[in-house]
Protein backbone atom coordinates (compact mmCIF):
# COMPACT_ATOMS: atom_id res chain seq x y z
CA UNK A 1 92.25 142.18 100.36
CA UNK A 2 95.63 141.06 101.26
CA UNK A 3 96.49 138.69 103.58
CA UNK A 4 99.58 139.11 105.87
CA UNK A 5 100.86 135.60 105.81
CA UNK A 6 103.65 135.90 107.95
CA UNK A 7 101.71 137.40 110.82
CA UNK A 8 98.99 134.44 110.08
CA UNK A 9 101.71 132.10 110.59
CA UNK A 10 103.32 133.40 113.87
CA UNK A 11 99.86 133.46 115.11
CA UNK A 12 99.69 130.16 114.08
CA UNK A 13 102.94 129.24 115.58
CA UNK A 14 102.11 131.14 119.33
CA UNK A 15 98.82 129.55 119.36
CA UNK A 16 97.71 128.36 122.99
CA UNK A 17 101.16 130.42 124.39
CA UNK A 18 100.55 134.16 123.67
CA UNK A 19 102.55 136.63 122.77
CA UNK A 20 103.90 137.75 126.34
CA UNK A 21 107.18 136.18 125.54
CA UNK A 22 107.79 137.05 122.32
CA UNK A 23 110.42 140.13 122.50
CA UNK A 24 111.74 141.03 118.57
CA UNK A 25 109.86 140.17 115.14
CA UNK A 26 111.69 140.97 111.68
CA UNK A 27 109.38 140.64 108.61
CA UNK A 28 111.30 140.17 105.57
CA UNK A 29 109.84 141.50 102.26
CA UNK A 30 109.14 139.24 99.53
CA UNK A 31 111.39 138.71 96.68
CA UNK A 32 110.17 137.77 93.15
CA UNK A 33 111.69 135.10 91.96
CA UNK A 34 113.24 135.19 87.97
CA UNK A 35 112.09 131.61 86.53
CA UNK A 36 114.44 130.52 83.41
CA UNK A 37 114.69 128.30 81.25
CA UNK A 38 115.37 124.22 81.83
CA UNK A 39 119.03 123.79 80.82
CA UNK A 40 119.78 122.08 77.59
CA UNK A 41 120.88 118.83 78.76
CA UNK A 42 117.93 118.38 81.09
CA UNK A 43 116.78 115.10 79.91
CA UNK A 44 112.45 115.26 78.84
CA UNK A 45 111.72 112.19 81.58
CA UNK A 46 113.19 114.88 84.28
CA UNK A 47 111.69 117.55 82.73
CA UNK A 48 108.13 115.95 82.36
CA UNK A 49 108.38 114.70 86.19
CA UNK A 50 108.59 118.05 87.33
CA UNK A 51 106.02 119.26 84.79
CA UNK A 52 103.56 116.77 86.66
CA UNK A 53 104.43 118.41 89.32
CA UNK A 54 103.89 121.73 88.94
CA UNK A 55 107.46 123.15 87.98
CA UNK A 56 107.05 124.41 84.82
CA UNK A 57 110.85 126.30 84.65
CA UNK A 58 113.14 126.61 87.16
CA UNK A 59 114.39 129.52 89.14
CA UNK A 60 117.40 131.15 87.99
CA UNK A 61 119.23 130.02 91.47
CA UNK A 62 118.22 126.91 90.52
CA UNK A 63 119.27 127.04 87.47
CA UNK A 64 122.63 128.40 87.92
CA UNK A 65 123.33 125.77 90.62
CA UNK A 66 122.80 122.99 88.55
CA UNK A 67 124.35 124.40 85.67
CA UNK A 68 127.94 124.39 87.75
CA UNK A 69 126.98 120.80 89.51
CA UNK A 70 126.48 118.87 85.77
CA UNK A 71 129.70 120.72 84.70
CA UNK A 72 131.53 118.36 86.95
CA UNK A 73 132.40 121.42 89.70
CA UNK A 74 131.30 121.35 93.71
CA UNK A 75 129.01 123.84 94.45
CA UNK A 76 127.12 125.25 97.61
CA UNK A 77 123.94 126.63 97.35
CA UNK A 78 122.81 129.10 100.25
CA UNK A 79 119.68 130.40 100.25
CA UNK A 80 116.67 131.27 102.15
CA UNK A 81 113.92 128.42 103.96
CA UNK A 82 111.19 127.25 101.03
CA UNK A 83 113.05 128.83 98.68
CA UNK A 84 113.47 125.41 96.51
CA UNK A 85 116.98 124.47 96.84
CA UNK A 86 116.20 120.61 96.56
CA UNK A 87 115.13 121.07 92.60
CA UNK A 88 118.68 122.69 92.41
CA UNK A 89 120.71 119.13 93.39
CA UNK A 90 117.59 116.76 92.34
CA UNK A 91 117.98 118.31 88.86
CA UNK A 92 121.86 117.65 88.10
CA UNK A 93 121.57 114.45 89.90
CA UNK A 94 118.61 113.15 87.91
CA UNK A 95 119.68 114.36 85.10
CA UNK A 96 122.80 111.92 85.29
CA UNK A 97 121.22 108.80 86.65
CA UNK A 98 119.07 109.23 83.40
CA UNK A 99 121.64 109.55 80.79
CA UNK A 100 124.25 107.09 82.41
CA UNK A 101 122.31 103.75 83.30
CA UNK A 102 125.38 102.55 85.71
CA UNK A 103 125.24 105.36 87.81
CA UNK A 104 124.42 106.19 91.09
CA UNK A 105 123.55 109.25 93.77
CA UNK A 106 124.12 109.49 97.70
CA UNK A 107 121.80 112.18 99.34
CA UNK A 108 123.55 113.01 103.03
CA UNK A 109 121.04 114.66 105.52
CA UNK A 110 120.78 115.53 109.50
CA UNK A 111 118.03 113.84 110.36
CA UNK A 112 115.46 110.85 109.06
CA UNK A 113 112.57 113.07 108.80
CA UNK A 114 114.49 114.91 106.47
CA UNK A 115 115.66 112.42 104.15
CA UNK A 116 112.40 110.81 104.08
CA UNK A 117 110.65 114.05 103.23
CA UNK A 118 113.24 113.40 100.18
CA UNK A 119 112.30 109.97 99.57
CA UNK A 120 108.75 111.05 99.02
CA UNK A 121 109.60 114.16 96.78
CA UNK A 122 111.43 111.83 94.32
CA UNK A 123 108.80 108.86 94.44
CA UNK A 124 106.76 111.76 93.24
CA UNK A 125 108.67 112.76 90.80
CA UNK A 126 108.92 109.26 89.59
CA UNK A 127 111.81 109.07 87.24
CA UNK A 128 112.47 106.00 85.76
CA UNK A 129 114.96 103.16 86.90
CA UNK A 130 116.26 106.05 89.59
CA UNK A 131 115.27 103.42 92.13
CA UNK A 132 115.48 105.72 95.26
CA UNK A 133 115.50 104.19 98.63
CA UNK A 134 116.47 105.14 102.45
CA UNK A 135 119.08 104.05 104.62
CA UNK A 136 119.14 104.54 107.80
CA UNK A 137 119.22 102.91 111.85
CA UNK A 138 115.63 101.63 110.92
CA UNK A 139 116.29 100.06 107.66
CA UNK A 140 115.42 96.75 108.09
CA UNK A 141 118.56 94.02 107.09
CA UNK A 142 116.50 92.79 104.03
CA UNK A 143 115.31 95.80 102.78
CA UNK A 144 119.62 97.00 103.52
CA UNK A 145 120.41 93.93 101.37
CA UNK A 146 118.24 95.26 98.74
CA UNK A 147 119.40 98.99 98.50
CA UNK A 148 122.93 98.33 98.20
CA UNK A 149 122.12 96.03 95.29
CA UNK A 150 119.32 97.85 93.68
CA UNK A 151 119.16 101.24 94.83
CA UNK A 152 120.56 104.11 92.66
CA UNK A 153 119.61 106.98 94.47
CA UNK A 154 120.65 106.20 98.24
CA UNK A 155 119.20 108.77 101.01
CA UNK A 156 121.03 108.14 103.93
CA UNK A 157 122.77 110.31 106.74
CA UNK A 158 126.95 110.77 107.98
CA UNK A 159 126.03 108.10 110.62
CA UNK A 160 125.15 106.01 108.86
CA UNK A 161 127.52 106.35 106.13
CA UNK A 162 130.43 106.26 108.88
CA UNK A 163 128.67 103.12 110.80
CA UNK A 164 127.46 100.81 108.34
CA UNK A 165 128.77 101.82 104.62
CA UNK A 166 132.49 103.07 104.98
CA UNK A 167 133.36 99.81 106.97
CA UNK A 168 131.92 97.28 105.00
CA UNK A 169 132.49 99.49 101.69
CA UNK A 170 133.65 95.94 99.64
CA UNK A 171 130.47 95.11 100.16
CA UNK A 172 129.36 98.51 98.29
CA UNK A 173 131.95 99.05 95.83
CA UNK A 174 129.56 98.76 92.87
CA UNK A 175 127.86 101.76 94.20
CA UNK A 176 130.85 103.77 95.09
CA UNK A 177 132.37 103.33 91.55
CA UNK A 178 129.36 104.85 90.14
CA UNK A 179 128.72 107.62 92.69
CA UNK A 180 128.03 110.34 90.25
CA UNK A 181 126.66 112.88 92.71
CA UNK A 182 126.91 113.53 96.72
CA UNK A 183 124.29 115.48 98.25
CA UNK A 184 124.97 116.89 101.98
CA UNK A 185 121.60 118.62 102.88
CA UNK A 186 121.16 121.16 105.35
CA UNK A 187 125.32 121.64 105.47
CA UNK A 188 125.16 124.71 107.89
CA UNK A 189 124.10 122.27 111.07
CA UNK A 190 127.74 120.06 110.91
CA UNK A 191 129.57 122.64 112.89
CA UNK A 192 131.64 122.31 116.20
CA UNK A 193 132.71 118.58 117.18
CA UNK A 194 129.59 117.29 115.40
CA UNK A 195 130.72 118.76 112.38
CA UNK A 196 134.26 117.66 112.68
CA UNK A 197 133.26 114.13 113.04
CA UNK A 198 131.31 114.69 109.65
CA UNK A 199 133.89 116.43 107.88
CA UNK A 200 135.90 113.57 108.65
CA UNK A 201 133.28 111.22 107.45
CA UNK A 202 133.33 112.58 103.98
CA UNK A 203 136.59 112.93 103.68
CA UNK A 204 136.32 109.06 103.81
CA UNK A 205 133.90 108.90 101.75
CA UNK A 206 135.97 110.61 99.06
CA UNK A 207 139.51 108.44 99.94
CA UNK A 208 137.36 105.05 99.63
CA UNK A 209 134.96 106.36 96.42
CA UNK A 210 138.88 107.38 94.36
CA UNK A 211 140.10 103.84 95.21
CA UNK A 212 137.28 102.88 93.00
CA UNK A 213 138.01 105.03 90.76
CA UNK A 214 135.43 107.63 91.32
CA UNK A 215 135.09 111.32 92.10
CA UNK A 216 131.56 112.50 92.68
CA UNK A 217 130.51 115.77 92.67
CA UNK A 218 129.56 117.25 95.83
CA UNK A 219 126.31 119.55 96.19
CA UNK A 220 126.18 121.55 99.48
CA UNK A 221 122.86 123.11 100.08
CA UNK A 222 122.21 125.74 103.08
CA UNK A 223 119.68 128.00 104.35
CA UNK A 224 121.76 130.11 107.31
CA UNK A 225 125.66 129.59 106.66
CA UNK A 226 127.06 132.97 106.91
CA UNK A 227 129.90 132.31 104.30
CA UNK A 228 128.88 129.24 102.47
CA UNK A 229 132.01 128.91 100.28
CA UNK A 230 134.24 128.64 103.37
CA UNK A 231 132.03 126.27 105.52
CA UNK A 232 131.72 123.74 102.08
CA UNK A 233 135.39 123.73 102.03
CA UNK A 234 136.06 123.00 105.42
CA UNK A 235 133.05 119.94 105.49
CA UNK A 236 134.87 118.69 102.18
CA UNK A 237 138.01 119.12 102.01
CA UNK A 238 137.37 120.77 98.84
């Protein structure tokens, strides 16, 4: 027997309000996905935390993303809901805080929820001496102290990074001259003057991180942006 899943999980989502308002539905048809093998310089600690994890091989999407983000070039990944775009920027940016000791990864994302869903995923993952941590408007002052010191994968969000990092970024310059990687999750919600602001923001980011002498790569990830390239270039400045 097979089970319509989508229908199960409108039915799901209109529990308790019917269907009376409910006026268009569009399924979309599956799409197998190609797996592929893990590229060369994946690292085996990586490659056995996704292992425990259930990721045997990655997607070819995945893959190909990562592939261009280790090579040192910006890339924006655009592709549907659940369709695994975090293993696409966790790989590359794992993969560097492995082989280079000193270095260190910012992960940029809308909302708190999200970047502790994040937080979680690489806790599971459990790489060692990646040292991930959140910062954000709850982040107690202690536990602040302790992620810009210790932390080497920072999940955080542009408010944060424009409130409390940027200004005080003396106080973070060991960080910012190993940024490695920049993650901006979910890029296709910074749009009108809330995306201006944010554009601005990490244009910031990237004037303070060169007077350190860095120049992190930047991995864009999207689900709806209707032409990806062009959005990541206006958010960047790339």
């Amino acid at each position: 027997m097979v089970t319509d899943r989508g229908a199960l999980l409108l039915d799901r989502v209109l529990a308790g309000s019917g269907r009376e308002g409910l006026r268009h539905v569009v399924a979309v048809p599956a799409r197998s996905g190609t797996p592929v093998d893990w590229p060369h310089w994946t690292p085996a600690p990586v490659r056995a935390a996704f292992a425990r994890c259930g990721v045997a091989a990655p997607w070819r999407h995945q893959a190909e993303a990562a592939e261009l983000a280790h090579a040192g070039r910006d890339v924006v990944l655009a592709t549907g809901t659940a369709s695994g775009k975090s293993l696409a920027y966790q790989l590359p940016a794992l993969a560097r805080l492995t082989t280079d000791p000193r270095a260190t990864a910012l992960y940029l994302a809308p909302t708190k929820a999200l970047a502790a869903d994040q937080l979680r995923a690489l806790e599971e993952l459990d790489v060692p001496d990646v040292r991930p941590a959140v910062l954000d408007g709850d982040t107690p002052t202690e536990a602040r102290d302790w992620v810009r010191s210790h932390a080497r994968f920072v999940l955080s969000n542009p408010d944060m990074l424009h409130r409390s990092v940027l200004p005080r970024h003396p106080r973070w310059s060991t960080f910012l001259r190993r940024l490695a990687v920049v993650v901006v999750d979910e890029c296709h919600t910074y749009r009108g003057v809330f995306g201006s602001h944010v554009a601005l923001v990490l244009r910031r980011l990237r004037r303070v991180c060169a007077r350190y002498g860095a120049h992190p790569v930047f991995v864009l990830a999207s689900a709806t942006a209707r032409d990806p390239e062009v959005a990541a270039s206006r958010l960047t400045g790339l």
